[in-house]
N, C-alpha and C. Protein backbone atom coordinates (compact mmCIF):
# COMPACT_ATOMS: atom_id res chain seq x y z
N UNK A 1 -79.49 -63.25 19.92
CA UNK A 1 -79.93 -62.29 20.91
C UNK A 1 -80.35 -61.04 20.18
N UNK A 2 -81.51 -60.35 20.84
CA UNK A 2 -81.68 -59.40 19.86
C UNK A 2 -80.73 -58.08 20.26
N UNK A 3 -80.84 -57.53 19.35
CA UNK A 3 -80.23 -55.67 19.36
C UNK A 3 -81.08 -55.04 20.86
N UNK A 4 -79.51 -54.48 21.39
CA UNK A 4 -80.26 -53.66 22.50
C UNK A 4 -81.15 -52.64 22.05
N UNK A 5 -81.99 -51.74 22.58
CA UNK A 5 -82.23 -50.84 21.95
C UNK A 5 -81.53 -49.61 22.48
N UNK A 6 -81.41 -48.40 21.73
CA UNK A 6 -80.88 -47.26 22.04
C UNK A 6 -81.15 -46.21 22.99
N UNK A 7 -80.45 -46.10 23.44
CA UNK A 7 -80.73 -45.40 25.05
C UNK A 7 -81.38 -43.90 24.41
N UNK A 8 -82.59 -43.27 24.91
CA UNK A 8 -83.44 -42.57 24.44
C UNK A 8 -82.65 -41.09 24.41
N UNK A 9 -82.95 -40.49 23.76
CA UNK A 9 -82.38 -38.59 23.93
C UNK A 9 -82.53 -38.11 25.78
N UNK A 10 -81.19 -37.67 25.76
CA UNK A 10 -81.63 -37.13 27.36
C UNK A 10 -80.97 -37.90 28.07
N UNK A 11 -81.05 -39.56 27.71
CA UNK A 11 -80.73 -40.47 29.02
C UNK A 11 -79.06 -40.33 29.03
N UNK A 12 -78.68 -40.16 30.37
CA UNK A 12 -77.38 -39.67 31.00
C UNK A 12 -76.86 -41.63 30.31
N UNK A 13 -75.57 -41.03 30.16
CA UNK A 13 -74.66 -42.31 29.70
C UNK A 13 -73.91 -43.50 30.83
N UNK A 14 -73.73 -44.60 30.57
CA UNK A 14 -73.36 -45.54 31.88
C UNK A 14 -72.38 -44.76 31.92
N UNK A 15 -71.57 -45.51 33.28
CA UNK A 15 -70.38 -45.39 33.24
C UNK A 15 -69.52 -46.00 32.36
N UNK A 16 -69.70 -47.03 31.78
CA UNK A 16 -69.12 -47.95 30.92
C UNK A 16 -69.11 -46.94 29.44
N UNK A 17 -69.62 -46.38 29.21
CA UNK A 17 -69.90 -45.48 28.07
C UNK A 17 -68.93 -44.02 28.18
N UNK A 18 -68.75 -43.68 29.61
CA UNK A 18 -68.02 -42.78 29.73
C UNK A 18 -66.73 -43.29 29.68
N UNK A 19 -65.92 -44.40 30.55
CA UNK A 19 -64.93 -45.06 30.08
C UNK A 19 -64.16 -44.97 28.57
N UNK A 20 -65.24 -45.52 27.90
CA UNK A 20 -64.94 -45.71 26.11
C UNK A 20 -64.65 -44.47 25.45
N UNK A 21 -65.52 -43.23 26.13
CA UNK A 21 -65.20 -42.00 25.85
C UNK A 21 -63.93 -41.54 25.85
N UNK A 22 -63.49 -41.64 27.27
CA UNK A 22 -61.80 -41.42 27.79
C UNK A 22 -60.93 -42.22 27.31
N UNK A 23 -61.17 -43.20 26.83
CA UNK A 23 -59.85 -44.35 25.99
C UNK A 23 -59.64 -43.72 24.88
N UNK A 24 -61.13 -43.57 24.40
CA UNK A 24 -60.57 -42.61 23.09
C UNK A 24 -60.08 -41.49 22.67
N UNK A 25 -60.25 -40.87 23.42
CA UNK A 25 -59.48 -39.41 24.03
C UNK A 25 -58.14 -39.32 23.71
N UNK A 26 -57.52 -40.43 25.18
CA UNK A 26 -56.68 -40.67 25.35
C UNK A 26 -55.76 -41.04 23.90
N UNK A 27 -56.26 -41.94 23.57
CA UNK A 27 -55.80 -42.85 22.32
C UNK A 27 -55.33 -41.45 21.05
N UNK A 28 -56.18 -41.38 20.97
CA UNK A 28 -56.12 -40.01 19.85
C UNK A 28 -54.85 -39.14 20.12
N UNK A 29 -55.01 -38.88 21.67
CA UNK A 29 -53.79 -37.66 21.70
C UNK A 29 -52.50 -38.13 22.34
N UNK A 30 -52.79 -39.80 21.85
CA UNK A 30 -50.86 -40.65 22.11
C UNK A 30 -50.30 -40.62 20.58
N UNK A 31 -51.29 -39.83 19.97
CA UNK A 31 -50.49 -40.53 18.45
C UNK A 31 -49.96 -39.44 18.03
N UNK A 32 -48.42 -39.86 17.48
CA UNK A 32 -47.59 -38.55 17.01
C UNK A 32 -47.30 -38.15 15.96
N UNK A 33 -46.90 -36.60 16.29
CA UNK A 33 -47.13 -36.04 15.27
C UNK A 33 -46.02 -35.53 14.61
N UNK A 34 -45.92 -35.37 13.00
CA UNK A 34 -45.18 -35.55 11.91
C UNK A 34 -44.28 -34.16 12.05
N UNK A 35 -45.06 -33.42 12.37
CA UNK A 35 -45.06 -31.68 12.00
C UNK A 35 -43.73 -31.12 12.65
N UNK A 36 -43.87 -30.94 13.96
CA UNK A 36 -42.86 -31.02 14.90
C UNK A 36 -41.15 -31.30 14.31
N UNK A 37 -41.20 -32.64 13.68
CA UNK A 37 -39.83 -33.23 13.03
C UNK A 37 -39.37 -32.11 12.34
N UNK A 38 -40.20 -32.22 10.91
CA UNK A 38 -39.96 -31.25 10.09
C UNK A 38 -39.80 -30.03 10.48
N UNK A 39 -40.10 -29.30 11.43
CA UNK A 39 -40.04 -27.89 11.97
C UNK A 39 -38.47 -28.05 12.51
N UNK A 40 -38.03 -29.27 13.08
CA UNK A 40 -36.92 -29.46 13.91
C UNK A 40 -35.71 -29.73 12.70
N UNK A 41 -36.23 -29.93 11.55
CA UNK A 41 -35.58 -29.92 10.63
C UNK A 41 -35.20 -28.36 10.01
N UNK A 42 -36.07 -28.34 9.46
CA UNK A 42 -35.93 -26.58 9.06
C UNK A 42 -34.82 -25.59 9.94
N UNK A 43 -34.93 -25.90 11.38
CA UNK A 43 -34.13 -25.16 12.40
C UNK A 43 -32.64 -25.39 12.02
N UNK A 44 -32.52 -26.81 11.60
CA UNK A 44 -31.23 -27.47 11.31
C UNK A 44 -30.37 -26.79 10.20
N UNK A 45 -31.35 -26.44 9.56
CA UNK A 45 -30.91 -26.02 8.15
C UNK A 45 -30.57 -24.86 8.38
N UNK A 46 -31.43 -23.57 8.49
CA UNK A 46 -30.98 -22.15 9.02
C UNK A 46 -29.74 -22.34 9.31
N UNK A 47 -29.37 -22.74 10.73
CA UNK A 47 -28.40 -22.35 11.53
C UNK A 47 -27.31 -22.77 10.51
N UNK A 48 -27.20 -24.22 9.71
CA UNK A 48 -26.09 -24.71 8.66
C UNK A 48 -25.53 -23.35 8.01
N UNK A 49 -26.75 -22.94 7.55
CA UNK A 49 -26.93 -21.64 6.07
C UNK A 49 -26.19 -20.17 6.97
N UNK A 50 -26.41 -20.22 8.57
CA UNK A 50 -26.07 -18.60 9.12
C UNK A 50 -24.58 -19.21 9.15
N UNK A 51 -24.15 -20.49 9.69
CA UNK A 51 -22.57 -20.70 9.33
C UNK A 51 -22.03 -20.28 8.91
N UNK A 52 -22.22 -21.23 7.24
CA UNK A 52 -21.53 -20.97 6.07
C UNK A 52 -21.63 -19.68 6.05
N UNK A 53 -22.58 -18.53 5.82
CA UNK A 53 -22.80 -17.35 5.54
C UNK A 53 -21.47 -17.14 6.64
N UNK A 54 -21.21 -16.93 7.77
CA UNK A 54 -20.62 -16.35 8.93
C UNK A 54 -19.07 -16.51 8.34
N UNK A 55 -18.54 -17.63 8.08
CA UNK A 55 -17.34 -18.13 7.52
C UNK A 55 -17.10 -17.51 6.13
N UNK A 56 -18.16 -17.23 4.99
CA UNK A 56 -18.08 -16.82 3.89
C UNK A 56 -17.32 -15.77 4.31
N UNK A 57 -18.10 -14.40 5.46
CA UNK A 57 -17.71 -13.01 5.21
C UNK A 57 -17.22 -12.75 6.10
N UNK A 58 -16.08 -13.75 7.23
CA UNK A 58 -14.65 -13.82 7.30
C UNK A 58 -13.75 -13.64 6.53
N UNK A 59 -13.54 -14.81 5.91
CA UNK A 59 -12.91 -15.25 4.41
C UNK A 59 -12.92 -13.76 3.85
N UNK A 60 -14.08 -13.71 3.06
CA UNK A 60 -13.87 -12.52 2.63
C UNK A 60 -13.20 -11.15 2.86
N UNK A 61 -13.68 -11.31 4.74
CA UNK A 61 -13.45 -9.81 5.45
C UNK A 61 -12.29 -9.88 5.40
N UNK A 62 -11.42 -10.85 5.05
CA UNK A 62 -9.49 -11.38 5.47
C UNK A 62 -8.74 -11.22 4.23
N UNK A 63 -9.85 -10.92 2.81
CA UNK A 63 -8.95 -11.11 1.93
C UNK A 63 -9.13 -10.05 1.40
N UNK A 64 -10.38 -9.11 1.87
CA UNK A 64 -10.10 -7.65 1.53
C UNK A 64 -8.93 -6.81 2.41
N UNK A 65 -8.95 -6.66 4.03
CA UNK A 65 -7.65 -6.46 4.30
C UNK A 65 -6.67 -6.87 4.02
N UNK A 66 -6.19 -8.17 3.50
CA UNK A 66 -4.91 -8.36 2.71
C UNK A 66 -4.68 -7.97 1.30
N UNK A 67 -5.94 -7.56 0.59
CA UNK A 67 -5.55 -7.33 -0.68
C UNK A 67 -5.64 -4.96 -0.28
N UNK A 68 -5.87 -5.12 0.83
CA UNK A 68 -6.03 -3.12 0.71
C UNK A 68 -4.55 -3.45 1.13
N UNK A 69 -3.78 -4.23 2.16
CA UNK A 69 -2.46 -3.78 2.89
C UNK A 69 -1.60 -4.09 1.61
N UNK A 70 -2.03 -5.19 0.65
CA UNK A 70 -0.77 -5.06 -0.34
C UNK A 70 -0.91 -3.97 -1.65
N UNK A 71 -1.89 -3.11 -1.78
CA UNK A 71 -2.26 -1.91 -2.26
C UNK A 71 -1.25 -1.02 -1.77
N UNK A 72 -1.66 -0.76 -0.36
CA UNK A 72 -1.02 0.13 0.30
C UNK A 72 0.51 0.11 0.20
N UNK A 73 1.12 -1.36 0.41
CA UNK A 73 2.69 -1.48 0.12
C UNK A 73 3.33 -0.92 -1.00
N UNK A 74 2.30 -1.25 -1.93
CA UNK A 74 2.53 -1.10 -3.57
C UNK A 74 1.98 0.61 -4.10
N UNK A 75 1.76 1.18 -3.00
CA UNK A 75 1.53 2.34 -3.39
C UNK A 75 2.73 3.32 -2.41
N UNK A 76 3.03 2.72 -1.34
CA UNK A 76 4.69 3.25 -0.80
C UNK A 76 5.55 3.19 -1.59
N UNK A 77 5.36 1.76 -2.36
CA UNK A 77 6.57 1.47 -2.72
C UNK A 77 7.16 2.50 -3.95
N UNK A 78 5.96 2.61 -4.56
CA UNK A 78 5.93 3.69 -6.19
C UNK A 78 6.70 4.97 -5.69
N UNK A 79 5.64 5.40 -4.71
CA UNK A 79 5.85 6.71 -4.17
C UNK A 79 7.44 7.16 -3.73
N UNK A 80 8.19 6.28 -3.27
CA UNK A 80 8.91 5.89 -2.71
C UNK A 80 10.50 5.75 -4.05
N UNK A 81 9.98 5.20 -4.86
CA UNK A 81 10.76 5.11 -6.27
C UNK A 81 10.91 6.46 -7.03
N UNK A 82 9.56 7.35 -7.35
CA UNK A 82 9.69 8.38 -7.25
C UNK A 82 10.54 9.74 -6.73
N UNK A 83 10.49 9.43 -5.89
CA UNK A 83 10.86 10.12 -4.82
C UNK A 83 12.41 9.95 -4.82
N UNK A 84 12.54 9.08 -4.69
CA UNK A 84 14.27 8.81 -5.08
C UNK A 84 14.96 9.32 -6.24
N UNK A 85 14.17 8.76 -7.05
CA UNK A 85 14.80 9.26 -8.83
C UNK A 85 14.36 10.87 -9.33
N UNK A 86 13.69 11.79 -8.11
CA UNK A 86 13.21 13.02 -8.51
C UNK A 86 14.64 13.23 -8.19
N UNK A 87 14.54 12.76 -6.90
CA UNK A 87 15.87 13.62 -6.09
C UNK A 87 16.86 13.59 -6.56
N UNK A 88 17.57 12.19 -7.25
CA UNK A 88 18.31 12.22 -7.78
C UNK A 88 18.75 12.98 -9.30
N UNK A 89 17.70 12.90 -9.76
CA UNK A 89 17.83 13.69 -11.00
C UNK A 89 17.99 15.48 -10.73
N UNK A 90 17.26 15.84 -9.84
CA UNK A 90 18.11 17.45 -9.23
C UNK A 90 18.88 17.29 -8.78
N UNK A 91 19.55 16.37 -8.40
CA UNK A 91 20.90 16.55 -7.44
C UNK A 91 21.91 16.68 -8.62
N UNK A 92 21.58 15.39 -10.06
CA UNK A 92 22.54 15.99 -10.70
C UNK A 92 22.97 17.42 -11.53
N UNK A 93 21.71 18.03 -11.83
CA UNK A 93 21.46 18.85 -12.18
C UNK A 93 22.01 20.07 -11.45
N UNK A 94 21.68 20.16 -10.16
CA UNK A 94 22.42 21.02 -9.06
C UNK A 94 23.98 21.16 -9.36
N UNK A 95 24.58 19.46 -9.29
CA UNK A 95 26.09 19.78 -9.26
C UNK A 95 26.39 20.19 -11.12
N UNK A 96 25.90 20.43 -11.77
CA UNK A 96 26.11 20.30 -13.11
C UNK A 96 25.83 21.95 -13.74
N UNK A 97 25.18 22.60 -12.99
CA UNK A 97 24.68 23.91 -13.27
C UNK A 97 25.01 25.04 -12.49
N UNK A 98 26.11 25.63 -12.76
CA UNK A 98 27.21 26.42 -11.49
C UNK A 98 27.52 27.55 -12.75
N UNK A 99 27.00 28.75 -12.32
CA UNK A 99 27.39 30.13 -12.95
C UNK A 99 28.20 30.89 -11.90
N UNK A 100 29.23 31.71 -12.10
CA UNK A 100 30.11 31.98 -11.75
C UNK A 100 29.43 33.28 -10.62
N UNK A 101 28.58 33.78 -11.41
CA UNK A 101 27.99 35.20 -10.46
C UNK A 101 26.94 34.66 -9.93
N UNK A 102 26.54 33.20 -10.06
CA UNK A 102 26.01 32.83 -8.49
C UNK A 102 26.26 31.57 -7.84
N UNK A 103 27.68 31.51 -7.99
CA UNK A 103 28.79 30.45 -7.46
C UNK A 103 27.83 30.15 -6.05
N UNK A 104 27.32 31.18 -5.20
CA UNK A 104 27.49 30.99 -3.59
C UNK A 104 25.69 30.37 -3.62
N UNK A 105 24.91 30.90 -4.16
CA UNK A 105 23.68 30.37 -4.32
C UNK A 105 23.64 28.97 -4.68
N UNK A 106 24.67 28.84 -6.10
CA UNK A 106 24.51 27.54 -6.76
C UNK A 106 24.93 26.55 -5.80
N UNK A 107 26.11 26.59 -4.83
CA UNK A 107 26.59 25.77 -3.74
C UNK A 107 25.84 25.84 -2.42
N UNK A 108 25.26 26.37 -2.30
CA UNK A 108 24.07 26.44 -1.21
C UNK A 108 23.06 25.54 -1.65
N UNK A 109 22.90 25.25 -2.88
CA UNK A 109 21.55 24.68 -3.51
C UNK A 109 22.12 23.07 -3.21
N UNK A 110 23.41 23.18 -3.74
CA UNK A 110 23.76 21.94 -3.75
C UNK A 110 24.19 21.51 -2.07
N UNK A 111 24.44 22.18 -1.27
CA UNK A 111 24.61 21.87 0.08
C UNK A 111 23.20 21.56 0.61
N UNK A 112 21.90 22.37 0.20
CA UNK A 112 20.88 21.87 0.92
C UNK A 112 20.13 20.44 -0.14
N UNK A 113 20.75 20.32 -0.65
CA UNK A 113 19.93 18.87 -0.88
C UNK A 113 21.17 17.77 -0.81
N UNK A 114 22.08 17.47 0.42
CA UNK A 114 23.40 17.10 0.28
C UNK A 114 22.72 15.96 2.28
N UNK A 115 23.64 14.89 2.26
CA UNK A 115 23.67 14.50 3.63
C UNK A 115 24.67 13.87 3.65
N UNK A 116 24.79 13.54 4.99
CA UNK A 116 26.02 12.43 5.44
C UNK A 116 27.35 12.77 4.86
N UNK A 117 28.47 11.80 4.88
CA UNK A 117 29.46 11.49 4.23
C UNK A 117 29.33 12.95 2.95
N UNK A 118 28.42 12.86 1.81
CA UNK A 118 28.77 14.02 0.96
C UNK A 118 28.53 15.03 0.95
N UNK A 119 27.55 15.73 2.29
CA UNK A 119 27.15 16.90 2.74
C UNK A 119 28.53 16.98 3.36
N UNK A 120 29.25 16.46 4.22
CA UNK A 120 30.57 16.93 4.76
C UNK A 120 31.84 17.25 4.26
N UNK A 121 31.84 16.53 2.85
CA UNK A 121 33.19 16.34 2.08
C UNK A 121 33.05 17.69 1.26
N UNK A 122 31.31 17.73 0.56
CA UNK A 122 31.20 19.15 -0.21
C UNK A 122 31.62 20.56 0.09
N UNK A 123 30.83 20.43 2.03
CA UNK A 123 31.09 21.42 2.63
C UNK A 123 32.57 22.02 3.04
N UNK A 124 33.32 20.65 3.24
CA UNK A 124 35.08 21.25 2.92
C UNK A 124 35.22 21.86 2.12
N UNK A 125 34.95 21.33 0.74
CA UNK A 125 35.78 22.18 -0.30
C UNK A 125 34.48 23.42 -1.09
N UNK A 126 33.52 23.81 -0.39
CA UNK A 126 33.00 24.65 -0.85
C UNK A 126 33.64 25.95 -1.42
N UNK A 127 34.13 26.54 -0.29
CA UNK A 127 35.09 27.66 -0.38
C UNK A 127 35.58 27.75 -1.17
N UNK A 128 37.06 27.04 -1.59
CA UNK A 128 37.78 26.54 -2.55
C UNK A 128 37.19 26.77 -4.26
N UNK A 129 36.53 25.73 -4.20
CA UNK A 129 35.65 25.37 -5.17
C UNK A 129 35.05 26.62 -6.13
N UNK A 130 34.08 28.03 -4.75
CA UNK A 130 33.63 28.74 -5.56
C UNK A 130 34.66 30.25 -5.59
N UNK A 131 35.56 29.97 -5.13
CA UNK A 131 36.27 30.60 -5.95
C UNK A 131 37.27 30.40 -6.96
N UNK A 132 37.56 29.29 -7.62
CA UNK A 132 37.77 28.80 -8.87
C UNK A 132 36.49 28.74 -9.82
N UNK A 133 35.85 29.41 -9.73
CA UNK A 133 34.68 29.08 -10.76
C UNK A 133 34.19 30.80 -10.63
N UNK A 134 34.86 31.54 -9.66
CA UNK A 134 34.77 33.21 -9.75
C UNK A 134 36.03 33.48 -10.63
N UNK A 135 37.07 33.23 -10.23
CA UNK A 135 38.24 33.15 -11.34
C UNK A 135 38.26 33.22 -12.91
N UNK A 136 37.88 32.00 -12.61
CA UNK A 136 37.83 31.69 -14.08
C UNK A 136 36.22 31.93 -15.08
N UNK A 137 35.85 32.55 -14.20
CA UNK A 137 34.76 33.27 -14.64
C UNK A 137 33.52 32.00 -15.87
N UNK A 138 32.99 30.30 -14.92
CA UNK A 138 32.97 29.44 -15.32
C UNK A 138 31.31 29.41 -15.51
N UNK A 139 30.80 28.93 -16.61
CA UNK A 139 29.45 28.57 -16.53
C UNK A 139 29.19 27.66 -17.03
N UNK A 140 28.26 26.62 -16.40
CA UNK A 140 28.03 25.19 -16.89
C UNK A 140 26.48 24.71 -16.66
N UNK A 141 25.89 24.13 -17.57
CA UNK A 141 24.45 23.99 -17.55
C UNK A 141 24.64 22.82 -17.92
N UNK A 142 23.56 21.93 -16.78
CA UNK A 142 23.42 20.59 -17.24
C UNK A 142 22.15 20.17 -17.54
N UNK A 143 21.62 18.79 -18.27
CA UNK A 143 20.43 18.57 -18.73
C UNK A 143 20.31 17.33 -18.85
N UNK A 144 19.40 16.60 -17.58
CA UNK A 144 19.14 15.38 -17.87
C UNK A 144 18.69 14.39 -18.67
N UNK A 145 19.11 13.49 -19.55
CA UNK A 145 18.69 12.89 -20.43
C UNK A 145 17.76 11.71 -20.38
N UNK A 146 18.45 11.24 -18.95
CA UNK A 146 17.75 9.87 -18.38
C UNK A 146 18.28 9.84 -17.05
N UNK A 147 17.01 9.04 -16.28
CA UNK A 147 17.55 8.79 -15.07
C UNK A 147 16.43 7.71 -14.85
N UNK A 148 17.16 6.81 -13.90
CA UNK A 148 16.11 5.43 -13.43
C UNK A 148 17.02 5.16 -11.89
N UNK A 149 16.27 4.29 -11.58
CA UNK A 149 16.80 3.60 -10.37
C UNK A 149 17.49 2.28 -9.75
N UNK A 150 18.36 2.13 -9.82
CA UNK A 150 19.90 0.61 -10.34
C UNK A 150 19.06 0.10 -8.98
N UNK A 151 18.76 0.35 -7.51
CA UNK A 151 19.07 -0.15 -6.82
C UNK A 151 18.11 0.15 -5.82
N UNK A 152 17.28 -0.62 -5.03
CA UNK A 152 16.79 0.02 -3.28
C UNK A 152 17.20 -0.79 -2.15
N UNK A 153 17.31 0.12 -1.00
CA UNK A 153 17.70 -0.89 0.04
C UNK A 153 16.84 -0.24 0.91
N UNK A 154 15.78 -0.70 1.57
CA UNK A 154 15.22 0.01 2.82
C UNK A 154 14.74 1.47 2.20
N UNK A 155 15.07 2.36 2.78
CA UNK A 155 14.45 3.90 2.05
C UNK A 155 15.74 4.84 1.44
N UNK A 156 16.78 3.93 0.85
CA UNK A 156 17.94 4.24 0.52
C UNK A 156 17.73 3.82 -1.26
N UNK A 157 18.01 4.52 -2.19
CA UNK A 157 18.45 4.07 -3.98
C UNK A 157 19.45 3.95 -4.17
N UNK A 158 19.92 3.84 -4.92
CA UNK A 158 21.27 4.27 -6.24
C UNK A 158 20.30 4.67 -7.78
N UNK A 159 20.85 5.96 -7.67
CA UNK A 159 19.88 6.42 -8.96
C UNK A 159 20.89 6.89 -10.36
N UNK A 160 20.52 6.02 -11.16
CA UNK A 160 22.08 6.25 -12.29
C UNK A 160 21.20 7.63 -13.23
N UNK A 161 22.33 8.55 -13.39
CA UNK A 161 21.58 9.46 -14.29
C UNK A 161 22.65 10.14 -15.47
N UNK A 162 21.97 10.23 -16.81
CA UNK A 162 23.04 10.72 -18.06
C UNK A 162 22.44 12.24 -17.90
N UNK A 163 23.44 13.04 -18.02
CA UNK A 163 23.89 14.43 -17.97
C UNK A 163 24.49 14.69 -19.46
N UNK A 164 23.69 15.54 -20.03
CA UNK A 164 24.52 16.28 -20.76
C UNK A 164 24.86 18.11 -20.62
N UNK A 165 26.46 18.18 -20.67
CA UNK A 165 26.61 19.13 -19.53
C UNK A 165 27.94 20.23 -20.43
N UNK A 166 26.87 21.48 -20.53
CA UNK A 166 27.08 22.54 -21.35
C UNK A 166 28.64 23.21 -20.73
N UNK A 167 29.36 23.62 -21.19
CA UNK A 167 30.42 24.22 -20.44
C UNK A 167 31.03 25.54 -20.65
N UNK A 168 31.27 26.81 -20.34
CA UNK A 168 32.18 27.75 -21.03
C UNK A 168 32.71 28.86 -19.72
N UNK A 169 34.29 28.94 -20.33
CA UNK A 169 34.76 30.20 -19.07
C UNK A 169 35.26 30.86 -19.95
N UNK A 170 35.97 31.80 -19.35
CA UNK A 170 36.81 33.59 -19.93
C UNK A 170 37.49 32.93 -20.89
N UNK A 171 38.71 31.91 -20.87
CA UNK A 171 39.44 30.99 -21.50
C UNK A 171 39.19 30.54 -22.92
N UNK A 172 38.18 29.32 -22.73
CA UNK A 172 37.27 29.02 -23.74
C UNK A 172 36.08 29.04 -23.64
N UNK A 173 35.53 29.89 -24.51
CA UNK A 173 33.97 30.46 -24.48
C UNK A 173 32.80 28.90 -24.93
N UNK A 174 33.72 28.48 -26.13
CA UNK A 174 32.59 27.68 -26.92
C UNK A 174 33.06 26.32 -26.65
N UNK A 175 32.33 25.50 -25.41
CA UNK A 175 32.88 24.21 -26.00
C UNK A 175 32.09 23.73 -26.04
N UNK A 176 32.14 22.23 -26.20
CA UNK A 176 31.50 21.50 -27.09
C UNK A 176 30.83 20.69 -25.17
N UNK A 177 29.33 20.48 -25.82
CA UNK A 177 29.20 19.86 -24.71
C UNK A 177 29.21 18.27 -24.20
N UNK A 178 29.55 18.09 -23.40
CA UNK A 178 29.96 16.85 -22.34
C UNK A 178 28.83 15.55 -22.22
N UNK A 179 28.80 14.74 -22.23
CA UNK A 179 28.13 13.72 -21.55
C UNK A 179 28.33 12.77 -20.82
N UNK A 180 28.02 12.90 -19.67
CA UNK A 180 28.47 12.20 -18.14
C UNK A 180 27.17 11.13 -18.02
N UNK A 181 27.64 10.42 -16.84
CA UNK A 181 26.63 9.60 -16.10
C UNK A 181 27.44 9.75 -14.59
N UNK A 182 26.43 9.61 -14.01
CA UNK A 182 26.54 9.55 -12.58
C UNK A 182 25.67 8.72 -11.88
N UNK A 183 26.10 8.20 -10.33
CA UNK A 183 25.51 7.26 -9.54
C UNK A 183 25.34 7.97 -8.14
N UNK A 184 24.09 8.18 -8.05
CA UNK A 184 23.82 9.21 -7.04
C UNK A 184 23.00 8.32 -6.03
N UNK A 185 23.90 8.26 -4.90
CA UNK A 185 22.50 7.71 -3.74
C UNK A 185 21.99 8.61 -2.94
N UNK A 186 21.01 8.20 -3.22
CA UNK A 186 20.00 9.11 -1.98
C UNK A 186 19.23 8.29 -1.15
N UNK A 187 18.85 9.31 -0.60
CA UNK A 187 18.91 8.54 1.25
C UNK A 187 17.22 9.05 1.68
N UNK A 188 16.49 8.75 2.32
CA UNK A 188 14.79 9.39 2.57
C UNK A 188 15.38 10.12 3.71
N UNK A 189 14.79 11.26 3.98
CA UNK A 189 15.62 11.68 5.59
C UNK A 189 14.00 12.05 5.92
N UNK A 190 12.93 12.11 5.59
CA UNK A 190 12.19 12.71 6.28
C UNK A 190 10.34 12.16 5.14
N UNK A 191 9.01 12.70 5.63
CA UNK A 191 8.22 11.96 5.16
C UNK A 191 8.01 11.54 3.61
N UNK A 192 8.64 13.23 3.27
CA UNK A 192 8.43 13.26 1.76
C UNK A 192 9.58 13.99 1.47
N UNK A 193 10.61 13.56 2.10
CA UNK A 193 11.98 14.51 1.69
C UNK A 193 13.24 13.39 1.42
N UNK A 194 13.99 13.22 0.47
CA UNK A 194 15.21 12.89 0.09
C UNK A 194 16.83 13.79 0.14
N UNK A 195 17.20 13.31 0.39
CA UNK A 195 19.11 14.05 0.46
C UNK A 195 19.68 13.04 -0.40
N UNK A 196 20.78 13.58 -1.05
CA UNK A 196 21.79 13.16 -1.69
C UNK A 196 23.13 12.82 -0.72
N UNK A 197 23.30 10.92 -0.33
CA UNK A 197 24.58 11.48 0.46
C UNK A 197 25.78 10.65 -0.45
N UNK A 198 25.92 10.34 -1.67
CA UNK A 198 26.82 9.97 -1.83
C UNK A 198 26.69 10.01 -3.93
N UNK A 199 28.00 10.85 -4.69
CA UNK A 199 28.25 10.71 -5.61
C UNK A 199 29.12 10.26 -6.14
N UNK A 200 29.11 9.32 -7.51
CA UNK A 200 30.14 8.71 -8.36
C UNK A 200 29.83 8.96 -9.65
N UNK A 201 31.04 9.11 -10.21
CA UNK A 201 30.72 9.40 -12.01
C UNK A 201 31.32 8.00 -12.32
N UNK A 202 30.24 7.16 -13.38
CA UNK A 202 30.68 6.17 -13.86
C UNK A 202 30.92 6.72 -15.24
N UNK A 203 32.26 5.88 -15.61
CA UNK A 203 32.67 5.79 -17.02
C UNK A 203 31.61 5.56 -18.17
């Protein structure tokens, strides 16, 4: 059979021609596409990556507040050690340094850094006390050699301290000086304040 011939420029198309048109159309825009996936992929990934990121600087955010609060403990705690073994080391010094012409000052000094139990027992025998040391016309200077801290309980020490402790009255002028130790607890009574409420001289 021969070749149709070709429908001339101009001539409007069958219907059968328009048909073939629309199949192919059609056809073309059923077939799918790659792009889409991969985009749906990429999305996958982000959100993985904002996770991990999210959990990283938790973690992190949890182990900088635990490492500032154990700073902070460890910087009470110093402060706190300090603070004990200052006190204690004037307290011994206080009871160790008593001149006769200022018996009433020197026991005032030692009453205001005094609490509890040995603020009460001192304050009995204050009286007493400074006038035996007007008497006998007594002067004694003490000088800490060492002091550390045996012990803490809560905002309470035991602070051991060596005294060496000058001595002379009307009697005997020149003596030879002394070396003590003592066990001084002190007590926190306030933010940045310590009292002395309890003394022992160890052997």
């Amino acid at each position: 059979m021969a070749d149709e011939p070709a429908a001339p420029e101009g001539e409007v198309a069958t219907p059968d021609e328009v048909d073939e048109v629309e199949e192919t159309t059609e056809t073309s825009q059923d077939v799918p596409l790659v792009a889409p996936e991969a985009k749906s992929g990429r999305s996958k990934g982000v959100v993985v990556a904002l996770i991990a990121v999210t959990i990283v600087a938790v973690i992190l955010g949890g182990l900088t507040g635990w490492l500032g609060y154990r700073w902070y403990e460890a910087k009470q705690a110093t402060q706190l050690r300090e603070l004990l073994v200052g006190v204690g080391r004037q307290g011994a010094i206080n009871l160790t340094t008593i001149h006769f012409d200022e018996a009433d000052k020197d026991v005032q000094r030692i009453l205001d850094s005094a609490t509890d139990s040995f603020y009460d027992d001192f304050a009995k025998r204050s009286q007493p006390f400074i006038e035996v040391v007007k008497q006998a016309q007594s002067k004694s200077d003490g000088q800490v050699t060492e002091a550390g801290l045996e012990s803490v309980s809560g905002t309470e020490g035991q602070v051991l301290v060596a005294v060496t402790v000058t001595t002379s009255n009307a009697g005997a002028p020149n003596q030879p000086p002394r070396a003590w130790r003592m066990r001084l607890t002190v007590k926190k009574t306030g933010a940045d304040e310590a009292k002395v409420s309890k003394v022992e001289f160890v052997p």
